[in-house]
C-alpha atoms as a PDB file:
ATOM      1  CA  UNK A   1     -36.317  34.686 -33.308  1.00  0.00           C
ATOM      2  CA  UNK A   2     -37.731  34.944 -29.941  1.00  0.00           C
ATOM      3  CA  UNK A   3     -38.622  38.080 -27.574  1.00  0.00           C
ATOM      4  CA  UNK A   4     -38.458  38.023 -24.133  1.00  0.00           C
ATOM      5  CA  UNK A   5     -39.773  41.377 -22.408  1.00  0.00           C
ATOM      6  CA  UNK A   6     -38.881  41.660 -18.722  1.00  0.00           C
ATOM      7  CA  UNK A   7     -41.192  44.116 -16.831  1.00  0.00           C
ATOM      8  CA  UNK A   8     -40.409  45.053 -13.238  1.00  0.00           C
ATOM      9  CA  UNK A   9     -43.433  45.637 -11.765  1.00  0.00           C
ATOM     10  CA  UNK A  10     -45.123  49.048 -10.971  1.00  0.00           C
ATOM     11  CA  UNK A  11     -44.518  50.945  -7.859  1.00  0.00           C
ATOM     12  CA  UNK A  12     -45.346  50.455  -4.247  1.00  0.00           C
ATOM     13  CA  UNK A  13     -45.214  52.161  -1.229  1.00  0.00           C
ATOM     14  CA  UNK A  14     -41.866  50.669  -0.128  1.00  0.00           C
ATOM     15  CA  UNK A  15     -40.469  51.422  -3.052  1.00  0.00           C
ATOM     16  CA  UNK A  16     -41.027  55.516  -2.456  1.00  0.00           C
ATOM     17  CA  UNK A  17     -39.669  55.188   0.835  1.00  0.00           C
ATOM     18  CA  UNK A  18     -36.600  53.415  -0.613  1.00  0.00           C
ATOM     19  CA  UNK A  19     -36.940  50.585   1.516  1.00  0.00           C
ATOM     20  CA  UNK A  20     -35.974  46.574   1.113  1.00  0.00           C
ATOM     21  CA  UNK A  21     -38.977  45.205  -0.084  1.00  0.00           C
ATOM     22  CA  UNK A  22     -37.904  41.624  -1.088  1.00  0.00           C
ATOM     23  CA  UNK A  23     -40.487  39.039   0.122  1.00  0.00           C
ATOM     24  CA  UNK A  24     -42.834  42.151   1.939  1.00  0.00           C
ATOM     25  CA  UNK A  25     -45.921  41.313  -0.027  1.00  0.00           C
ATOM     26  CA  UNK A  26     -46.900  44.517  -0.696  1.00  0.00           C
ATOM     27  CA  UNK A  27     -49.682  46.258  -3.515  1.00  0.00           C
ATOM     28  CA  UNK A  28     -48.959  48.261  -5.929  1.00  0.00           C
ATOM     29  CA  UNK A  29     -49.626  52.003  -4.676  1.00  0.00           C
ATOM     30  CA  UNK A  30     -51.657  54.641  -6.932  1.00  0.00           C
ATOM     31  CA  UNK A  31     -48.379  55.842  -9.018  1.00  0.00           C
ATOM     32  CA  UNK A  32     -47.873  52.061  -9.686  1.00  0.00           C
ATOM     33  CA  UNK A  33     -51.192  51.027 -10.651  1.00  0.00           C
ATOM     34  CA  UNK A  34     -50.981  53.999 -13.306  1.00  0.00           C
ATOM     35  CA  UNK A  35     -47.290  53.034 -14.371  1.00  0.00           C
ATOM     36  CA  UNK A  36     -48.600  49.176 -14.988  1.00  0.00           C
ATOM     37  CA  UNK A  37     -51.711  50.188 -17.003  1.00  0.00           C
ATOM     38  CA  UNK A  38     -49.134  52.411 -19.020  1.00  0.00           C
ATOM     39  CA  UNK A  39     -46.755  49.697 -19.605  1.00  0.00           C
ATOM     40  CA  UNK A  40     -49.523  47.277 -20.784  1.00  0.00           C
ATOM     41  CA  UNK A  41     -50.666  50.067 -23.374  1.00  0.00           C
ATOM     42  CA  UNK A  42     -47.269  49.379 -24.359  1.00  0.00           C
ATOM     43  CA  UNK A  43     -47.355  46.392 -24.907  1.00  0.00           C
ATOM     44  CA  UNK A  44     -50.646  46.285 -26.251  1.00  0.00           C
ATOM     45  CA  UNK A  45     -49.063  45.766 -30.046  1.00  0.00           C
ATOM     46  CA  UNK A  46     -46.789  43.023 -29.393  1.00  0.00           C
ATOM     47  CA  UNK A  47     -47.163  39.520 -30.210  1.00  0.00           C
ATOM     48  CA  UNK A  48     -47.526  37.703 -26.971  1.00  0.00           C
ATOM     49  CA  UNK A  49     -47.069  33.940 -26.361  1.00  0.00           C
ATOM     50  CA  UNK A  50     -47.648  33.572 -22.877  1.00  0.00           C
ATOM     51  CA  UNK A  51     -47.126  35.888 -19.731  1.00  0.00           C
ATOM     52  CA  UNK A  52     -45.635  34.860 -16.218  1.00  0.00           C
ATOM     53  CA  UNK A  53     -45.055  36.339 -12.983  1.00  0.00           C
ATOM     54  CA  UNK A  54     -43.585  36.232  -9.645  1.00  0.00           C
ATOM     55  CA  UNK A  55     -46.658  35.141  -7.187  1.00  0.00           C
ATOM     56  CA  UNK A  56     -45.914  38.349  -5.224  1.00  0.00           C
ATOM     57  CA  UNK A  57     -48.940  40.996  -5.072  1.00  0.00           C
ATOM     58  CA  UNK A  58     -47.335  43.791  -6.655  1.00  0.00           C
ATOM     59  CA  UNK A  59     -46.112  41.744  -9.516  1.00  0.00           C
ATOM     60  CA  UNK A  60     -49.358  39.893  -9.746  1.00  0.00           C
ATOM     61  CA  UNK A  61     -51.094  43.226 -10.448  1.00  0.00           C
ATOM     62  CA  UNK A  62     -48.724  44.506 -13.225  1.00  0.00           C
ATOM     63  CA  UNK A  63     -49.506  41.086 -14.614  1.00  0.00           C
ATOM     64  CA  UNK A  64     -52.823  40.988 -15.135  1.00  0.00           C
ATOM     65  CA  UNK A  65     -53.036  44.364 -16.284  1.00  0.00           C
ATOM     66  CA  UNK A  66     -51.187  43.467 -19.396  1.00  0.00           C
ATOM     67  CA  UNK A  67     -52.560  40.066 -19.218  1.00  0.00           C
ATOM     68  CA  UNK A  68     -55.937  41.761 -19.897  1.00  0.00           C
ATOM     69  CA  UNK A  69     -54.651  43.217 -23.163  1.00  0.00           C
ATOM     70  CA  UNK A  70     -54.132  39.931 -24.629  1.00  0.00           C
ATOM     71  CA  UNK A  71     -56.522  37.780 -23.574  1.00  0.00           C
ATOM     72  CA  UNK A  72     -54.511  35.286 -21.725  1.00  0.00           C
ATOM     73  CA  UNK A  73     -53.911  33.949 -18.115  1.00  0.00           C
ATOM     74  CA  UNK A  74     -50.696  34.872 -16.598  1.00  0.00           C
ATOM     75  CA  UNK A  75     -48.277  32.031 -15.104  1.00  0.00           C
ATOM     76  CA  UNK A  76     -46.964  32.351 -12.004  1.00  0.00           C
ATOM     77  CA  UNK A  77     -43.499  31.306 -10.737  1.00  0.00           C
ATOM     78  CA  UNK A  78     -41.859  30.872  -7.173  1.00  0.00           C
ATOM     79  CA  UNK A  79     -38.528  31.110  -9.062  1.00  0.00           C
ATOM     80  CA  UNK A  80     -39.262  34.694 -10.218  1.00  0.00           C
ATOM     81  CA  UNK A  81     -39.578  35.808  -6.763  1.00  0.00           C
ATOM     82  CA  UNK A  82     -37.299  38.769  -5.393  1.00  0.00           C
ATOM     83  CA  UNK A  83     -34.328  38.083  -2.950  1.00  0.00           C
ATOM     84  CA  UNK A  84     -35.140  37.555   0.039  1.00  0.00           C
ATOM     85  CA  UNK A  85     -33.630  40.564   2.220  1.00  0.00           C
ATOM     86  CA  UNK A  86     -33.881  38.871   6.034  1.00  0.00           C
ATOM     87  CA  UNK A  87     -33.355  41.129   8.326  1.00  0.00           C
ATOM     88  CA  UNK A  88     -33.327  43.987   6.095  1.00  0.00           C
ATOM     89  CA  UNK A  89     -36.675  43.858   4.959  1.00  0.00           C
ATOM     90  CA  UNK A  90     -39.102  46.497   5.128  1.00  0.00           C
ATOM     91  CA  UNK A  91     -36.459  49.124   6.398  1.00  0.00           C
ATOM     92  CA  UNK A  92     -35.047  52.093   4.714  1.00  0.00           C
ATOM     93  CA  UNK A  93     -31.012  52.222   4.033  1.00  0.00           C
ATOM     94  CA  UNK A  94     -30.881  54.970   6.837  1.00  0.00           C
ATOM     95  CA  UNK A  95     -32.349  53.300   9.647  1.00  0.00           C
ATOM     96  CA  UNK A  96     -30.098  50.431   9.524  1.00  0.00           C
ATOM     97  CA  UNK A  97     -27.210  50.490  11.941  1.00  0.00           C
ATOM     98  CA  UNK A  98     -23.800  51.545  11.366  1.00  0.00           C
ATOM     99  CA  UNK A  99     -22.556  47.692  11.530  1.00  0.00           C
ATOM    100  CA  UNK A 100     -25.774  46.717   9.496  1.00  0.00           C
ATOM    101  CA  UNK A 101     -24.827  49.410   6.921  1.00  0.00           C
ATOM    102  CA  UNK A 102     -21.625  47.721   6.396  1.00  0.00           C
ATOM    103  CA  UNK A 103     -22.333  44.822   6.066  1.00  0.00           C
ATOM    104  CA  UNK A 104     -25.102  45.867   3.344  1.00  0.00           C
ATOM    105  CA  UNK A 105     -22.404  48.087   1.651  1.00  0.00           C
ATOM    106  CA  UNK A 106     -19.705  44.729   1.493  1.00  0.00           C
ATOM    107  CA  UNK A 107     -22.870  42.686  -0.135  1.00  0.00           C
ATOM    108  CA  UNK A 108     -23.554  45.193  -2.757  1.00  0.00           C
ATOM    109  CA  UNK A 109     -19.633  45.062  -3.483  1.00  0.00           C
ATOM    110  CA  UNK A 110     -19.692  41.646  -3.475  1.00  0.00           C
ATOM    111  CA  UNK A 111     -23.050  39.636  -2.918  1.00  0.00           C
ATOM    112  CA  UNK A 112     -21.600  36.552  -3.711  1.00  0.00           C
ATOM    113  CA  UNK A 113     -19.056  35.904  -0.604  1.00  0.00           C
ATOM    114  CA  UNK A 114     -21.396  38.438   1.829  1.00  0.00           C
ATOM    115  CA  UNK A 115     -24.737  37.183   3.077  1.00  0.00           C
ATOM    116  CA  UNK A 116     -27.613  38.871   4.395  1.00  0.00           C
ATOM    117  CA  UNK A 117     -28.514  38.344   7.849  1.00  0.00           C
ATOM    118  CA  UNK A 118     -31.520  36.476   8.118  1.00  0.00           C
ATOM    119  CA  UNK A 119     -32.009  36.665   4.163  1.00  0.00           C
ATOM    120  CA  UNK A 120     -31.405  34.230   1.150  1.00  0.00           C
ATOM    121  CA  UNK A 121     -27.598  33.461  -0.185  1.00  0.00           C
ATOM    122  CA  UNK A 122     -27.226  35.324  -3.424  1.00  0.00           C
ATOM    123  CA  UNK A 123     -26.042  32.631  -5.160  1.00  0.00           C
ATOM    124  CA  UNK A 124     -28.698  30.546  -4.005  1.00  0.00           C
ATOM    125  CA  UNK A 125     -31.390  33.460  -5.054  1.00  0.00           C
ATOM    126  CA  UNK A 126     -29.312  33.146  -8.945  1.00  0.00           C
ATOM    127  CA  UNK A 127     -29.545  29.816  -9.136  1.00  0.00           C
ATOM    128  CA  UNK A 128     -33.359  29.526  -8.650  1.00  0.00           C
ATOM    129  CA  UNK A 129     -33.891  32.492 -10.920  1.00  0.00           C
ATOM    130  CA  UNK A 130     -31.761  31.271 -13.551  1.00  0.00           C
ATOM    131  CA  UNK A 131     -33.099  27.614 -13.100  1.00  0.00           C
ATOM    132  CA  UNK A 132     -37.165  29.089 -13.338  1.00  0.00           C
ATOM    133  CA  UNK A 133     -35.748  31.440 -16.408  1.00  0.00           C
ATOM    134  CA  UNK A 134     -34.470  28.730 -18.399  1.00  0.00           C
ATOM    135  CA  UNK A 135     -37.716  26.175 -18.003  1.00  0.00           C
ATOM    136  CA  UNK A 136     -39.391  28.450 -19.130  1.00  0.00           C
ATOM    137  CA  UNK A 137     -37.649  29.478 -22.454  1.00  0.00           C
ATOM    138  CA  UNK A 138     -37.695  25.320 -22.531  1.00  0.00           C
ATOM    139  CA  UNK A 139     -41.457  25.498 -22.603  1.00  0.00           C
ATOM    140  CA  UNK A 140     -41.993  28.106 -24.764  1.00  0.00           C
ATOM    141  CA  UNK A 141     -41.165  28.980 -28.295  1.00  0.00           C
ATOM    142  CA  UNK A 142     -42.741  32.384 -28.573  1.00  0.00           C
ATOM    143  CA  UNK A 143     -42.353  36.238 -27.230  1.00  0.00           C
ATOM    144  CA  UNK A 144     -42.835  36.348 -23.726  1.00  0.00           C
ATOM    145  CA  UNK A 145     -43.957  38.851 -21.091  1.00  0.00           C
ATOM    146  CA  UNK A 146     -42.286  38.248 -17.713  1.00  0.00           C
ATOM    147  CA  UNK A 147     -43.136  40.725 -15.106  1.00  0.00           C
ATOM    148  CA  UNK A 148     -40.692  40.135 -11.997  1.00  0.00           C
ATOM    149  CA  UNK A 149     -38.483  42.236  -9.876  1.00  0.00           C
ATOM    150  CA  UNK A 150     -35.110  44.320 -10.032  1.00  0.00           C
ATOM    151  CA  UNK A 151     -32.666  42.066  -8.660  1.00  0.00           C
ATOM    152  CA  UNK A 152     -34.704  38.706 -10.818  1.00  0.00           C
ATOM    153  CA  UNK A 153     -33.677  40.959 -14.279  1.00  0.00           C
ATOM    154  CA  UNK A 154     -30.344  42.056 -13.219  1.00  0.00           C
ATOM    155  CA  UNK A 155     -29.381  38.570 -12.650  1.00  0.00           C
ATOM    156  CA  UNK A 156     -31.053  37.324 -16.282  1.00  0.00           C
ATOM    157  CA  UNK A 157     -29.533  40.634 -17.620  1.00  0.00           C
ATOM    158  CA  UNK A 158     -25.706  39.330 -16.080  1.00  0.00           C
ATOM    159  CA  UNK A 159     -25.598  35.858 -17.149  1.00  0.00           C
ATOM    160  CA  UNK A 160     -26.821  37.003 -21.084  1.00  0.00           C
ATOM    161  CA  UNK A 161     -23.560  39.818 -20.478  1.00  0.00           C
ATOM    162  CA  UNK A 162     -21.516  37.850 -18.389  1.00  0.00           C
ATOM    163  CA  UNK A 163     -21.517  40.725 -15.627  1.00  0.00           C
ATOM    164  CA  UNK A 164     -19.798  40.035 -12.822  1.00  0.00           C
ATOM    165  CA  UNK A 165     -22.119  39.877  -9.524  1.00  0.00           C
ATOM    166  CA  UNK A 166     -20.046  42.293  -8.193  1.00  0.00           C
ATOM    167  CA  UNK A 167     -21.754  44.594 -10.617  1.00  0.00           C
ATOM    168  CA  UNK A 168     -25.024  44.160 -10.460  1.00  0.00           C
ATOM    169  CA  UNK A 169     -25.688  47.238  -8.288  1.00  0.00           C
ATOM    170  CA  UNK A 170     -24.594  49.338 -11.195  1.00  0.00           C
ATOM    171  CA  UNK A 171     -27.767  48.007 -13.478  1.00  0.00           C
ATOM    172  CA  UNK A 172     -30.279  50.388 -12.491  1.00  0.00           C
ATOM    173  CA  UNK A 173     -34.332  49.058 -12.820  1.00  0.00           C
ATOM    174  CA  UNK A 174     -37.069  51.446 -12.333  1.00  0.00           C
ATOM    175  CA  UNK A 175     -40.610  50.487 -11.736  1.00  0.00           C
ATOM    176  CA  UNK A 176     -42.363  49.422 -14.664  1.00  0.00           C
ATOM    177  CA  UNK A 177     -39.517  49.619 -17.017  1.00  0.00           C
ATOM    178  CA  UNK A 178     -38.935  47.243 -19.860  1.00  0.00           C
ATOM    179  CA  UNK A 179     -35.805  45.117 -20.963  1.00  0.00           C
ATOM    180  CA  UNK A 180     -36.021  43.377 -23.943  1.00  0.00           C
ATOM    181  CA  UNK A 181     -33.971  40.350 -24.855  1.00  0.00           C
ATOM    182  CA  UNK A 182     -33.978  38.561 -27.926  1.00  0.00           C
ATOM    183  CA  UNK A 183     -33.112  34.757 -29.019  1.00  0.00           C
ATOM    184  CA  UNK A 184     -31.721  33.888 -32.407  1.00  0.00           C
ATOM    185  CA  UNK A 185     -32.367  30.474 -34.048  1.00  0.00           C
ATOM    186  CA  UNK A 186     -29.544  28.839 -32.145  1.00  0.00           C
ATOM    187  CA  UNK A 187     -30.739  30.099 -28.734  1.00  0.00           C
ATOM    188  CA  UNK A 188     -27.778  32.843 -28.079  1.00  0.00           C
ATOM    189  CA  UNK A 189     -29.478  35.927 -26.438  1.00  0.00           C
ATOM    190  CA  UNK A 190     -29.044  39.858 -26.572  1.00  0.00           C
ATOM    191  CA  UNK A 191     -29.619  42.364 -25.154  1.00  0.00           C
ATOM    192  CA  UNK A 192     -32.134  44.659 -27.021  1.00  0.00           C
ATOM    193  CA  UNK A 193     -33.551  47.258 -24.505  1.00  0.00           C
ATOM    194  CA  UNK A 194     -32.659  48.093 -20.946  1.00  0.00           C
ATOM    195  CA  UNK A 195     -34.532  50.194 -18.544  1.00  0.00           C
ATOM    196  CA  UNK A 196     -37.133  51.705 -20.325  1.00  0.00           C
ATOM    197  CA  UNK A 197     -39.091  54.103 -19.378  1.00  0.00           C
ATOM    198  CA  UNK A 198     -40.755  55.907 -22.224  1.00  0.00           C
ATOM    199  CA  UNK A 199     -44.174  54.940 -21.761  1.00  0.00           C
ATOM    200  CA  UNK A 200     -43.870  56.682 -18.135  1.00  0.00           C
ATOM    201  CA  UNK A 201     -43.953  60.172 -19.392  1.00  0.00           C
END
């Protein structure tokens, strides 16, 4: 049996003005920095093979911060990295414009026909995540920490479900939550936990 604990990382400033934050390489604010240090107390009891990241700052931080706890070097991944929003990143829903605004509301209905102007193809953004996901169940045979971002564990999330992409939107992440999944002997995976947020409060 194998655990795989998905952290999204703590918050940011982008992320309290509800903003795209994709590839922005942006810290961890003070809320976040708190929300990571309570999600590696956490943590803190679990048996812990290995830890990686995406290379992004504010995942980076949440890292290490558990990292700490269990005295080993986190990994970091390009494939683990967030979509990459385009023209949409760094602005807030409501400053788009009304044709930008439709278009974002057609690729939340359906991300995989609908691409972001100036951004990454979802399918191509899947494909890398699902790609870096698998090598590195292939590489490791123990629990595993991997701290990452919303859309990373809602597509990891989808192919263990088999939810359509078109759904995605409706799998709601909040900063340094956990999802657990969990491998049986003959590698099928389930969903344990989703979203947690206990350690928050």
């Amino acid at each position: 049996m194998q655990k795989i604990y998905l952290v999204r990382h703590g918050e940011t400033a982008l992320n309290q003005q509800f903003r795209y934050q994709g590839r922005q390489d942006v810290p961890l604010n003070e809320t976040g920095r708190s929300q990571a240090m309570l999600i590696s107390a956490r943590l803190n009891n679990e048996e812990i093979e290995a830890i990686y990241s995406s290379p992004l700052l504010r995942t980076r931080e949440t890292a290490l911060l558990i990292a700490a706890r269990h005295g080993v070097t986190p990994y970091y991944e390009n494939g683990l990295v967030e979509i990459d929003f385009g023209d949409w990143e760094g602005t807030a829903y409501t400053e788009l414009s009304e044709e930008q605004r439709l278009n974002a509301e057609r690729w939340f209905i359906n991300p995989e026909r609908v691409h972001i102007p100036g951004g990454e193809y979802f399918l191509s953004f899947k494909n890398r995540v699902l790609d870096s996901y698998a090598g590195i169940l292939r590489n490791n045979g123990g629990n595993l920490v991997i701290v990452t971002h919303a859309g990373v564990i809602r597509v990891i999330v989808a192919a263990i479900l088999a939810i359509p992409a078109a759904n995605l939107a409706g799998l709601s992440l909040a900063p340094s939550s956990l999802t657990i999944l969990v491998y049986d002997d003959w590698g099928n995976g389930y969903l344990e936990l989703f979203n947690e947020t206990c350690h928050l409060r």
